[in-house]
C-alpha atoms as a PDB file:
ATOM      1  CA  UNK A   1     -34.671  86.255 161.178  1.00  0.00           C
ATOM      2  CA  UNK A   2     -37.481  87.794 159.264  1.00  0.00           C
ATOM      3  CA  UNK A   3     -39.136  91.244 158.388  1.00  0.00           C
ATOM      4  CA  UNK A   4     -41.888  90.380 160.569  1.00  0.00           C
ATOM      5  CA  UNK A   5     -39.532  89.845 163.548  1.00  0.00           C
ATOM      6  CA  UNK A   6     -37.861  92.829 163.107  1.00  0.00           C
ATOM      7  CA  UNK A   7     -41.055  94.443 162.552  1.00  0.00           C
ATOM      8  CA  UNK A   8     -42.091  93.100 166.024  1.00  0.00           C
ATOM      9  CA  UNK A   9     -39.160  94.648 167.286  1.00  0.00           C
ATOM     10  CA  UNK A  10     -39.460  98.162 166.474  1.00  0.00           C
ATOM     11  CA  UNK A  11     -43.094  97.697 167.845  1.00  0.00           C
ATOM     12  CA  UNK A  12     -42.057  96.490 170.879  1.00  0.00           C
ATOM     13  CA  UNK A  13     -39.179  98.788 171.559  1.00  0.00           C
ATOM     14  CA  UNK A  14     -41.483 101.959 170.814  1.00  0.00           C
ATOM     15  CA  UNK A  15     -43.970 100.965 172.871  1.00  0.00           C
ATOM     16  CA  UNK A  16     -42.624  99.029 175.596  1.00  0.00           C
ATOM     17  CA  UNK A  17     -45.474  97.317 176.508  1.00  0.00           C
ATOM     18  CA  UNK A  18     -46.284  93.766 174.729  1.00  0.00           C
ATOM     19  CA  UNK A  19     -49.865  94.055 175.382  1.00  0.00           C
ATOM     20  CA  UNK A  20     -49.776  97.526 173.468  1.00  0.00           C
ATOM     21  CA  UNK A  21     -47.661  96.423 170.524  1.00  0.00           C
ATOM     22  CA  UNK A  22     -49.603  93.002 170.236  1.00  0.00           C
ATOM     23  CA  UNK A  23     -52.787  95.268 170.110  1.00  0.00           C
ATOM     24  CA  UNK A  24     -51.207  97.685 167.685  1.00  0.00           C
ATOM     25  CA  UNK A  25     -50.195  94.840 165.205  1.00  0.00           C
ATOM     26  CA  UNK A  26     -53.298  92.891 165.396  1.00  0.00           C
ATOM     27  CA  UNK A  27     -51.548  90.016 166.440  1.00  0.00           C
ATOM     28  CA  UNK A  28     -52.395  88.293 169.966  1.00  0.00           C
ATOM     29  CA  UNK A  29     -49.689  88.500 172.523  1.00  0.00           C
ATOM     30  CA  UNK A  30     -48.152  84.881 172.843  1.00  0.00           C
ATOM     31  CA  UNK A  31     -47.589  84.837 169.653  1.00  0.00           C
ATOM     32  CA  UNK A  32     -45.473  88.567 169.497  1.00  0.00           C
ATOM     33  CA  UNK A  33     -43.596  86.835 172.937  1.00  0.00           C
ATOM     34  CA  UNK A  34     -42.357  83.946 170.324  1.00  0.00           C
ATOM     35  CA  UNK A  35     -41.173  85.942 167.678  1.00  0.00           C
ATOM     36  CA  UNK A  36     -39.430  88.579 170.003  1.00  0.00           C
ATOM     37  CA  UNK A  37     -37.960  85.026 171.971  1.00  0.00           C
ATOM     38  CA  UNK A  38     -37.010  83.240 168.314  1.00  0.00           C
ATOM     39  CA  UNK A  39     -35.489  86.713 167.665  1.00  0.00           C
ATOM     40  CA  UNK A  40     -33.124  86.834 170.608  1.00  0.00           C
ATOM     41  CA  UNK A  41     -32.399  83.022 170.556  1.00  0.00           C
ATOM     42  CA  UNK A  42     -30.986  83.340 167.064  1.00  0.00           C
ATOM     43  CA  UNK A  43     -29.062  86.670 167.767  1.00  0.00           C
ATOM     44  CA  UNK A  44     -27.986  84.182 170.876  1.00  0.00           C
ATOM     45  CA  UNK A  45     -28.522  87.692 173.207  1.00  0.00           C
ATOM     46  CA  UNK A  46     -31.334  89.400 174.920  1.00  0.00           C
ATOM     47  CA  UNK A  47     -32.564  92.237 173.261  1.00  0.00           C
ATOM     48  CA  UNK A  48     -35.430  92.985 176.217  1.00  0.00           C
ATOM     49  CA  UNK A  49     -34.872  93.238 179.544  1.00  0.00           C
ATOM     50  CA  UNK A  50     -38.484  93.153 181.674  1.00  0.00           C
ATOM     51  CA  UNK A  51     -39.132  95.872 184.012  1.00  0.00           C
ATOM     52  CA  UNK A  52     -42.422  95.121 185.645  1.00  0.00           C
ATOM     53  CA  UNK A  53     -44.582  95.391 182.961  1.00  0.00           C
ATOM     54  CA  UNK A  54     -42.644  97.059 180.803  1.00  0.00           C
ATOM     55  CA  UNK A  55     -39.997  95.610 178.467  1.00  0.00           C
ATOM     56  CA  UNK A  56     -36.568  98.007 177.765  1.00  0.00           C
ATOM     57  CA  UNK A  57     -34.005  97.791 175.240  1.00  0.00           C
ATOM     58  CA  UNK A  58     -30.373  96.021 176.050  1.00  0.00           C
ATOM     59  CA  UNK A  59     -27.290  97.381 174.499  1.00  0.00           C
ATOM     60  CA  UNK A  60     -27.338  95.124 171.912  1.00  0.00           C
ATOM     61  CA  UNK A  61     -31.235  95.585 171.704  1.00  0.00           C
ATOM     62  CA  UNK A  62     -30.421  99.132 170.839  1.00  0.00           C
ATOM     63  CA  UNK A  63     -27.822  97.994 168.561  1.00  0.00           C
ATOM     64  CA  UNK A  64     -29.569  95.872 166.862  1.00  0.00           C
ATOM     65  CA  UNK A  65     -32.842  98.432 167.137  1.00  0.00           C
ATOM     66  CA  UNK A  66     -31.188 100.979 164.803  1.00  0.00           C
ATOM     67  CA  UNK A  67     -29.882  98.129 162.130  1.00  0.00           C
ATOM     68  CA  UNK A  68     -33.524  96.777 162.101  1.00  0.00           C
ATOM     69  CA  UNK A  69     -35.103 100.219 161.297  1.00  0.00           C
ATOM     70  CA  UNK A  70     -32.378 100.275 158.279  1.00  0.00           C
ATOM     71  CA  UNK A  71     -33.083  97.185 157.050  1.00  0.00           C
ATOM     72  CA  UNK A  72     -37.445  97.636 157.455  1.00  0.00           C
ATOM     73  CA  UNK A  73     -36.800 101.013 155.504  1.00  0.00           C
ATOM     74  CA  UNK A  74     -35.559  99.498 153.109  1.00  0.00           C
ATOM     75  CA  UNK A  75     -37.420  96.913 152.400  1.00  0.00           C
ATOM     76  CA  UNK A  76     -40.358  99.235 152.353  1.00  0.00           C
ATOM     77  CA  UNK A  77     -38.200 101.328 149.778  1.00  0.00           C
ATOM     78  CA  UNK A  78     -37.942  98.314 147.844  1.00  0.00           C
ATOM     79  CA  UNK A  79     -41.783  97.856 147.855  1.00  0.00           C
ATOM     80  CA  UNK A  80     -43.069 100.977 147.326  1.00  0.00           C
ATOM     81  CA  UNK A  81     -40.440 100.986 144.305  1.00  0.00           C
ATOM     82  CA  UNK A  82     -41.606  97.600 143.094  1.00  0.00           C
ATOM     83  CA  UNK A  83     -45.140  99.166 143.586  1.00  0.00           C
ATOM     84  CA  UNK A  84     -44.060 102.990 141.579  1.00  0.00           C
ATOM     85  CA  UNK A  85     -42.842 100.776 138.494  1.00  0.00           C
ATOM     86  CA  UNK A  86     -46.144  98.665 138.277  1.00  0.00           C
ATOM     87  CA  UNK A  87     -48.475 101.481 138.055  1.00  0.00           C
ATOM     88  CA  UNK A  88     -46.162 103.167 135.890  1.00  0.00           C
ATOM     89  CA  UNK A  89     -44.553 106.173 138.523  1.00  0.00           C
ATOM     90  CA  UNK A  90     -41.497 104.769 138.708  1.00  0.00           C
ATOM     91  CA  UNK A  91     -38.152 102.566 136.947  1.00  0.00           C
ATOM     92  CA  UNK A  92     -36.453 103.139 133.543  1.00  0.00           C
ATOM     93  CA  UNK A  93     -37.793 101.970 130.479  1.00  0.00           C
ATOM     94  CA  UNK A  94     -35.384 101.709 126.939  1.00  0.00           C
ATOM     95  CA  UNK A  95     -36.910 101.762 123.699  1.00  0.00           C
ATOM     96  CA  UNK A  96     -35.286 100.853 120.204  1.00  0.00           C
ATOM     97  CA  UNK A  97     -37.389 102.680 117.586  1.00  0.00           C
ATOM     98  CA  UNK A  98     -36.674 101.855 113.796  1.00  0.00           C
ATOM     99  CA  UNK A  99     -36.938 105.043 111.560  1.00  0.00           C
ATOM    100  CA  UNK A 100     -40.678 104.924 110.755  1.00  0.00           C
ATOM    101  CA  UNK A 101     -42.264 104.178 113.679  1.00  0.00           C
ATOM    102  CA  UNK A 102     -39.726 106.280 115.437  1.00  0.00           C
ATOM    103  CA  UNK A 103     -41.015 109.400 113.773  1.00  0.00           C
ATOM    104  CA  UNK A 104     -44.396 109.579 115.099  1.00  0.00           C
ATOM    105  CA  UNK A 105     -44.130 107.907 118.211  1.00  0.00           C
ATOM    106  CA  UNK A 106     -40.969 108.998 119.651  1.00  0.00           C
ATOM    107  CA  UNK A 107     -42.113 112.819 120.380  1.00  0.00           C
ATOM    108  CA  UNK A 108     -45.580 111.991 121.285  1.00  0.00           C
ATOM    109  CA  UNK A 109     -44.289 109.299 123.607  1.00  0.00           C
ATOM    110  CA  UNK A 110     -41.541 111.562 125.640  1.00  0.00           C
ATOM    111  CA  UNK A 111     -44.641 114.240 126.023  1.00  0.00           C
ATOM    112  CA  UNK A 112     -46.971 111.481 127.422  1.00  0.00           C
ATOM    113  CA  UNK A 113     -43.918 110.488 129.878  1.00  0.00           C
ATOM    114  CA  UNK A 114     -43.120 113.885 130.841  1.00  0.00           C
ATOM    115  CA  UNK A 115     -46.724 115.004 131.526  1.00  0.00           C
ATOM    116  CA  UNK A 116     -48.401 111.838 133.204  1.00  0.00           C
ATOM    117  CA  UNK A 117     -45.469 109.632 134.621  1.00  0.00           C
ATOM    118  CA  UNK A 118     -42.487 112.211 135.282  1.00  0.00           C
ATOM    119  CA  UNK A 119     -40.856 109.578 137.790  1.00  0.00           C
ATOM    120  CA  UNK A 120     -40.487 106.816 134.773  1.00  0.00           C
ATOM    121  CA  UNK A 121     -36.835 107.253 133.193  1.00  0.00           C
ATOM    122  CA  UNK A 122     -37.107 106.963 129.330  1.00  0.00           C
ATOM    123  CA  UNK A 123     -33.887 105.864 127.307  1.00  0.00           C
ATOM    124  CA  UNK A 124     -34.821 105.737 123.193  1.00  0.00           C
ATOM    125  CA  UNK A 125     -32.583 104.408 120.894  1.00  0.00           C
ATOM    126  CA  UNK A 126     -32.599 104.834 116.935  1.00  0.00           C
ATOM    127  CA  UNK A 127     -31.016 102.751 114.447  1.00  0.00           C
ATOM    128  CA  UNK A 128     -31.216 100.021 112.188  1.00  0.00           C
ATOM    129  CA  UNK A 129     -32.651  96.679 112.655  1.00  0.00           C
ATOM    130  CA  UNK A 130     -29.979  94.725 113.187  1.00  0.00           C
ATOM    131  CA  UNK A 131     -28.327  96.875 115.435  1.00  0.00           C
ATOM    132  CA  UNK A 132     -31.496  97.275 117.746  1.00  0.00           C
ATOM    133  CA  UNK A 133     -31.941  93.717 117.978  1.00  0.00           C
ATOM    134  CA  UNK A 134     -28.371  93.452 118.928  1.00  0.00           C
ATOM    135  CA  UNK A 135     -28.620  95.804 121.720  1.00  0.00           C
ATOM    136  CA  UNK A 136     -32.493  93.889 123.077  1.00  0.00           C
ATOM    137  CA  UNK A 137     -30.325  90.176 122.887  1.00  0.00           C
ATOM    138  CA  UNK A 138     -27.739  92.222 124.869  1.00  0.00           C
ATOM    139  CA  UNK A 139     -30.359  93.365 127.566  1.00  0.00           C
ATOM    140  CA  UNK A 140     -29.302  97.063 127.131  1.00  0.00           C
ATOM    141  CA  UNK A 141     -32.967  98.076 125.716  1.00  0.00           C
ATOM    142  CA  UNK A 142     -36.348  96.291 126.779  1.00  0.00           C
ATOM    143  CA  UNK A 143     -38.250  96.128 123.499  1.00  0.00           C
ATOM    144  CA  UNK A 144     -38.198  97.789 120.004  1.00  0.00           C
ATOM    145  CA  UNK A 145     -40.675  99.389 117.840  1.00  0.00           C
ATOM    146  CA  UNK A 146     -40.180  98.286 114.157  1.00  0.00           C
ATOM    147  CA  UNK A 147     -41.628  97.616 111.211  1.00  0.00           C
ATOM    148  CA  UNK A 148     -42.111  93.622 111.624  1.00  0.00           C
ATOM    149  CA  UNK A 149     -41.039  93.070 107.607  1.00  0.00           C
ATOM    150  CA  UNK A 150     -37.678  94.416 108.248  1.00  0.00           C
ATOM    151  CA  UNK A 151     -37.587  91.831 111.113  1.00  0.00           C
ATOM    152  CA  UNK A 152     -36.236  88.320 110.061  1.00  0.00           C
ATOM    153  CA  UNK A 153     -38.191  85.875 112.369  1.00  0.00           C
ATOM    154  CA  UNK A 154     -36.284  84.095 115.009  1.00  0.00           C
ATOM    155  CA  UNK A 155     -37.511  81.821 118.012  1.00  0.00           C
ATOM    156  CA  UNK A 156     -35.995  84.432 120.578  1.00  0.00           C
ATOM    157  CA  UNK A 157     -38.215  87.375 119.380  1.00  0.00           C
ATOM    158  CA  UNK A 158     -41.839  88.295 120.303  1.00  0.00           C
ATOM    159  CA  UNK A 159     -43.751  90.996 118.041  1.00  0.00           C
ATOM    160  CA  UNK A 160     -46.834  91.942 119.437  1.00  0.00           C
ATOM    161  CA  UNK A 161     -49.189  94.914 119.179  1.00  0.00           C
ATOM    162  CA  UNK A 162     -49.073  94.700 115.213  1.00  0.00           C
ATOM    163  CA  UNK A 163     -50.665  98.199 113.370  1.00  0.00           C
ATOM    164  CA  UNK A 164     -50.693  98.066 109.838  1.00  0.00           C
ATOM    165  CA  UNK A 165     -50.016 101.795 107.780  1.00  0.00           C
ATOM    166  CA  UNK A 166     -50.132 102.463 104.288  1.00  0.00           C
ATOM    167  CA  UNK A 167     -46.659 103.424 102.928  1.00  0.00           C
ATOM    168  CA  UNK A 168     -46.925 106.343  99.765  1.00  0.00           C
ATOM    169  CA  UNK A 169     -44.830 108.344  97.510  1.00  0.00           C
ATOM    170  CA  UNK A 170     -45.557 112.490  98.733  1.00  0.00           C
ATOM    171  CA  UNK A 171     -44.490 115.908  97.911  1.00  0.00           C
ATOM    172  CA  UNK A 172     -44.964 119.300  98.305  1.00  0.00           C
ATOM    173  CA  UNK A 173     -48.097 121.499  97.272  1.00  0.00           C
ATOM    174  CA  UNK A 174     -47.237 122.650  94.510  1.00  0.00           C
ATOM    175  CA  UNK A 175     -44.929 120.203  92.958  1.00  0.00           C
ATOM    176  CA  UNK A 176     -45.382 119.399  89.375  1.00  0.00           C
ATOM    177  CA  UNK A 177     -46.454 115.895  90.539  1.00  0.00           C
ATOM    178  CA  UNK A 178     -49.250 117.119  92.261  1.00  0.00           C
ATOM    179  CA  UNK A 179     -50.784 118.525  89.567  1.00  0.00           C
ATOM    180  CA  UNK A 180     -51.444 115.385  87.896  1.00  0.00           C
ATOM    181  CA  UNK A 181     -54.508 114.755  87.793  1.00  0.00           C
ATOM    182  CA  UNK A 182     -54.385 111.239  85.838  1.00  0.00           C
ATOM    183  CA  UNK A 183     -51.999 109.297  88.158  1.00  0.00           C
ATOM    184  CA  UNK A 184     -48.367 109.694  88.300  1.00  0.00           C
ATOM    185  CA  UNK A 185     -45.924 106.986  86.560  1.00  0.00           C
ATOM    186  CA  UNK A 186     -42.945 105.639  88.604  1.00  0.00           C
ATOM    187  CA  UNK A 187     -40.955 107.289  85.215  1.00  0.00           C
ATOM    188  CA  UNK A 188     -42.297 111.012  86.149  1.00  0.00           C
ATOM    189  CA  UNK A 189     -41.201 110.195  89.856  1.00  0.00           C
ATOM    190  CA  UNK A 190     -37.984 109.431  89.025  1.00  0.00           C
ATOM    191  CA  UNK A 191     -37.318 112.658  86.990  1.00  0.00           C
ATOM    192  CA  UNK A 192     -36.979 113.837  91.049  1.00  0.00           C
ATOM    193  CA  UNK A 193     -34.510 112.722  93.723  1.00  0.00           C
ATOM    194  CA  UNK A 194     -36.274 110.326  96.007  1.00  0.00           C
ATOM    195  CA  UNK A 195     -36.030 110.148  99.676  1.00  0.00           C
ATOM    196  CA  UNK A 196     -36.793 107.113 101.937  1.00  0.00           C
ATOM    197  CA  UNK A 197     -35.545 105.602 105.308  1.00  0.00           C
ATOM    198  CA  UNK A 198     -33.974 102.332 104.757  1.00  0.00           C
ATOM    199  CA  UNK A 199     -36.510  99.916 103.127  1.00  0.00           C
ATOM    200  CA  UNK A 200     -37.262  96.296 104.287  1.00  0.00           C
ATOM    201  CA  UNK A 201     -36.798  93.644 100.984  1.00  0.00           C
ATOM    202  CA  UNK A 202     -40.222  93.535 101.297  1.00  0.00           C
ATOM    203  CA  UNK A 203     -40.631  96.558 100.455  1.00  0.00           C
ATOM    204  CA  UNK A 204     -38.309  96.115  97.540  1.00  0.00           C
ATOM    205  CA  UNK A 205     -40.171  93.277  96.456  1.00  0.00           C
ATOM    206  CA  UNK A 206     -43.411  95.435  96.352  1.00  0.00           C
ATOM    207  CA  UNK A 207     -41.725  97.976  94.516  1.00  0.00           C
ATOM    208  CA  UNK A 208     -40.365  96.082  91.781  1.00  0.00           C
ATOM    209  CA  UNK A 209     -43.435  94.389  91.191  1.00  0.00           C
ATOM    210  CA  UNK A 210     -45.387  97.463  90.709  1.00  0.00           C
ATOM    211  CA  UNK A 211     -42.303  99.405  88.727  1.00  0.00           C
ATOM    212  CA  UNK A 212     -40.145  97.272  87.554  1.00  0.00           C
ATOM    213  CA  UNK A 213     -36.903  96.678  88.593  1.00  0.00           C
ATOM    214  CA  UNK A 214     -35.298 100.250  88.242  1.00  0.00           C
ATOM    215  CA  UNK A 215     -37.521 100.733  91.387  1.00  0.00           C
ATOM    216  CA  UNK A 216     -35.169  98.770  93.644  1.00  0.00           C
ATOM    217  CA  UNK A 217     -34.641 101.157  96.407  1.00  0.00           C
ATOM    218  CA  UNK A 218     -30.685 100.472  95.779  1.00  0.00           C
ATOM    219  CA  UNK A 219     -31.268 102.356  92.299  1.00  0.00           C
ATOM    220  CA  UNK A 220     -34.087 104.359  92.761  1.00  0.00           C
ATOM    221  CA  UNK A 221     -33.477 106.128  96.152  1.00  0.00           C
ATOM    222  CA  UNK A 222     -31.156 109.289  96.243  1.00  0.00           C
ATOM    223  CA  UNK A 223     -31.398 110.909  99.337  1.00  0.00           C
ATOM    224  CA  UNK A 224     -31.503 108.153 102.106  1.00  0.00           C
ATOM    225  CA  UNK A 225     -30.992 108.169 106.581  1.00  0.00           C
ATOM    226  CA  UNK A 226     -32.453 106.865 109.525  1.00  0.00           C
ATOM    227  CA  UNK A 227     -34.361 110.193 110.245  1.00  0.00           C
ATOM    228  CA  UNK A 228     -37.873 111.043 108.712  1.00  0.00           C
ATOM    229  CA  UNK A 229     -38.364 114.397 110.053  1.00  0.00           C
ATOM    230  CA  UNK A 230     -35.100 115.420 108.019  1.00  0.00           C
ATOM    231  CA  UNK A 231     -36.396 114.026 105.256  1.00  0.00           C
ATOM    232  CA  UNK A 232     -39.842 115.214 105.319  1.00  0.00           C
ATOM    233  CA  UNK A 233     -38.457 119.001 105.824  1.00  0.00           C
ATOM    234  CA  UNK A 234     -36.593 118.577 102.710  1.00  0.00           C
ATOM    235  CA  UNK A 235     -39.960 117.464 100.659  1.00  0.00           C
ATOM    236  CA  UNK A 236     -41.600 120.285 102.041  1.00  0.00           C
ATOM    237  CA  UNK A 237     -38.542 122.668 100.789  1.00  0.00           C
ATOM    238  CA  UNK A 238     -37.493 121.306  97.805  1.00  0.00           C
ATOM    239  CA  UNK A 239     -39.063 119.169  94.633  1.00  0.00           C
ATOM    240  CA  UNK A 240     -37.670 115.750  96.387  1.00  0.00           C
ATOM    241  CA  UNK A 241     -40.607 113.200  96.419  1.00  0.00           C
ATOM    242  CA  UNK A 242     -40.496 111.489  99.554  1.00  0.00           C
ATOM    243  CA  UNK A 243     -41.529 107.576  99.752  1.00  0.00           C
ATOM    244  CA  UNK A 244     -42.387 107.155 103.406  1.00  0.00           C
ATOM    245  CA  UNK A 245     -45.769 106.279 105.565  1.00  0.00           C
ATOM    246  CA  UNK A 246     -48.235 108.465 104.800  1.00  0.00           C
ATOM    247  CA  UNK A 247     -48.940 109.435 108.409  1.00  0.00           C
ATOM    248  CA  UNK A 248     -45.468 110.622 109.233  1.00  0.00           C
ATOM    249  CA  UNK A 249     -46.363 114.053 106.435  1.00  0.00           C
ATOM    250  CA  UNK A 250     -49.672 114.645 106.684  1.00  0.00           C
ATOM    251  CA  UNK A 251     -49.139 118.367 105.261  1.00  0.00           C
ATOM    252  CA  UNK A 252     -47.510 116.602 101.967  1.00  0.00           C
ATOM    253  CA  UNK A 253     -49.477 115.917  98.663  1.00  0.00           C
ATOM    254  CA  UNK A 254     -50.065 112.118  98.286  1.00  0.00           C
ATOM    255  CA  UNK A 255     -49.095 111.151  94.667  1.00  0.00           C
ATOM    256  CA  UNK A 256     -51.877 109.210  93.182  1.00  0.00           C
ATOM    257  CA  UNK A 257     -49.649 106.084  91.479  1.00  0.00           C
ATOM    258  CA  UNK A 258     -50.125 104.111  88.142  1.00  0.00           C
ATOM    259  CA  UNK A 259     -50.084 101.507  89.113  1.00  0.00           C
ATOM    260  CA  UNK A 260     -51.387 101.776  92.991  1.00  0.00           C
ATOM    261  CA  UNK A 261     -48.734 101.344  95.116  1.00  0.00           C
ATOM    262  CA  UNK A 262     -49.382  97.937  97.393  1.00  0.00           C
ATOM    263  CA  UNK A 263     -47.140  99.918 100.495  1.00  0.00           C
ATOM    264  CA  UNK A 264     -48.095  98.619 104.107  1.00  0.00           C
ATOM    265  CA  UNK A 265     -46.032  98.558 107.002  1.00  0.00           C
ATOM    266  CA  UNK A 266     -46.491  96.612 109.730  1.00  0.00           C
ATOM    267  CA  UNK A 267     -45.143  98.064 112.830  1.00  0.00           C
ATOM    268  CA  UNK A 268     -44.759  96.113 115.898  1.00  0.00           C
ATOM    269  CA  UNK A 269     -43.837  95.815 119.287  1.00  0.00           C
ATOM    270  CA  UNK A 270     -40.379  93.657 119.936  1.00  0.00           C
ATOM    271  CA  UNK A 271     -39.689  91.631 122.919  1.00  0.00           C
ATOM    272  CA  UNK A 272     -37.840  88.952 124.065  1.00  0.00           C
ATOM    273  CA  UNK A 273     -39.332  85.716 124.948  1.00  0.00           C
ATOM    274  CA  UNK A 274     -39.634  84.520 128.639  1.00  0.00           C
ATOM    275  CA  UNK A 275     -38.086  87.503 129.630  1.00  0.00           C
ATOM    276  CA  UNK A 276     -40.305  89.465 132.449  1.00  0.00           C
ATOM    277  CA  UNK A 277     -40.859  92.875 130.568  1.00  0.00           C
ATOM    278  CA  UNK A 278     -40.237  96.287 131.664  1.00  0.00           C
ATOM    279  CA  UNK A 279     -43.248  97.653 134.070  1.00  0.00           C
ATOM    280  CA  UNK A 280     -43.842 100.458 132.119  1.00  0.00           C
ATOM    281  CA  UNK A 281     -43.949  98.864 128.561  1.00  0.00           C
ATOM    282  CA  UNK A 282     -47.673  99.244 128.206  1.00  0.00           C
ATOM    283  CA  UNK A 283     -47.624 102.442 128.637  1.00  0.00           C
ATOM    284  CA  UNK A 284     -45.851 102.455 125.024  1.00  0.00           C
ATOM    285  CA  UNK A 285     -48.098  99.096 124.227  1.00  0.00           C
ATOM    286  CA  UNK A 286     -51.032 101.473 124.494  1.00  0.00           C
ATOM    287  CA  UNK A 287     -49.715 104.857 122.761  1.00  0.00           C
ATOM    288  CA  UNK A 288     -48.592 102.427 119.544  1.00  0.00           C
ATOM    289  CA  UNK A 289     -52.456 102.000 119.619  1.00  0.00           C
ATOM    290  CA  UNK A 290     -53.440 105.292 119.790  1.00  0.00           C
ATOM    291  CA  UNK A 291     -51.057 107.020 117.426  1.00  0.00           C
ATOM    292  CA  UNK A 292     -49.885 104.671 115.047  1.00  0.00           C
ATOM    293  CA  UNK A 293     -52.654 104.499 112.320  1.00  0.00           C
ATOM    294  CA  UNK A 294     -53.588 106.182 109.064  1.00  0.00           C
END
């Protein structure tokens, strides 16, 4: 049996007439006479019984009446659901977000959700690399937003929706630093503790060619965690120099550095390949976009 049969049914049993129903589905009436007939030969019991012109439900046809209003509700549930997750009003969504891109995107992305799709269930994770791309392999979150350098490439793993943001050493107004007028040496910095998220070897490498090698983030880096807003609200308090993406602290003082420091991160969006992704991804696709850029 099919939808359509049992679509014919209710029809047919609320109107009673097969002229009427045929009319009212815009099909002609033979052909609603076969489906009811294909219906009841595979059921192997009359569901109609014909009054004159009017057809009444058996038993069973009441029986199996109610089960086929069940079963048509729900398939319309199913629909409109399948419908409310592509247009974004509906379905759960789960987000890895490494430190970085986490800290501007994150807030702004739970507001966005909140306001304009209040149906969509939002699940973000934070954590290391490693550990996020565990958990998208394990099919417990749909995509991650990281900086692509701390990404080693596998065949798996899709990055898309690359943006590129300068990465600089900050601190408050008012910090000795920022009264330098000259450019500041990596020596002066260091006279300060040094905060940073975990950094990519990439962005080791680019340290240590600009500073030598006592600006491995191993040696160099005193106050260190996965979350920038803790570490930007200790720049702002105390003389800590913060080495983070410029964007994330827009209120700090950006230290002018002798040499320039070569910082960009590359944050993308991480999926897994041939795998159907979740409806309301682009809703993040499109607020990486918008937010996440100098």
């Amino acid at each position: 049996m099919t939808l359509v049969q049992l679509r014919h049914l209710i029809a047919l049993a609320t109107s009673g007439s097969f002229s009427r129903s045929a009319q009212l589905l815009c099909i002609t009436q033979p052909a609603l006479s076969r489906s009811i007939r294909a219906l009841e030969d595979e059921l192997a019991m009359p569901l109609f019984d014909r009054i004159g012109r009017r057809s009444e439900l058996t038993p069973f046809g009441r029986e199996v009446l109610d089960r086929a209003r069940q079963l048509v509700f729900e398939a319309d549930e199913l629909r409109d659901s399948g419908r409310q997750m592509r247009e974004g009003l509906g379905g759960v969504v789960r987000i890895g977000m490494g430190s970085g891109p986490g800290a501007m995107l994150m807030t702004p992305l739970l507001m966005h959700m909140a306001t304009h799709h209040p149906k969509v269930r939002v699940v973000v994770s934070r954590g290391g690399t490693e550990l996020l791309v565990q958990a998208l392999r394990a099919r417990t979150l749909d995509a991650l937003v990281l900086d692509a350098r701390s990404l080693k490439p596998a065949p798996d793993l899709e990055v898309g929706a690359l943006r590129e943001m300068r990465g600089v050493f900050m601190c408050r107004r008012g910090h000795p630093l920022a009264r330098q007028r000259n450019g500041v040496s990596f020596e002066a910095v260091q006279r300060y503790p040094i905060a940073s998220t975990p950094l990519s070897e990439e962005v080791a490498r680019l340290l240590i060619e600009a500073y030598g090698p006592q600006a491995h983030p191993a040696l160099c880096v005193t106050l260190q965690c996965e979350e920038i807003p803790s570490l930007v609200e200790v720049a702002r308090r105390t003389d800590t120099v913060l080495l983070a993406i410029r964007a994330a602290a827009p209120d700090l003082v950006e230290l002018t550095m002798t040499p320039h420091l070569q910082g960009i991160a590359r944050f993308g969006l991480v999926t897994l390949r041939r795998r159907t992704e979740a409806p309301a991804l682009p809703i993040v696709r499109e607020l990486m976009e918008a937010l996440l850029r100098d």
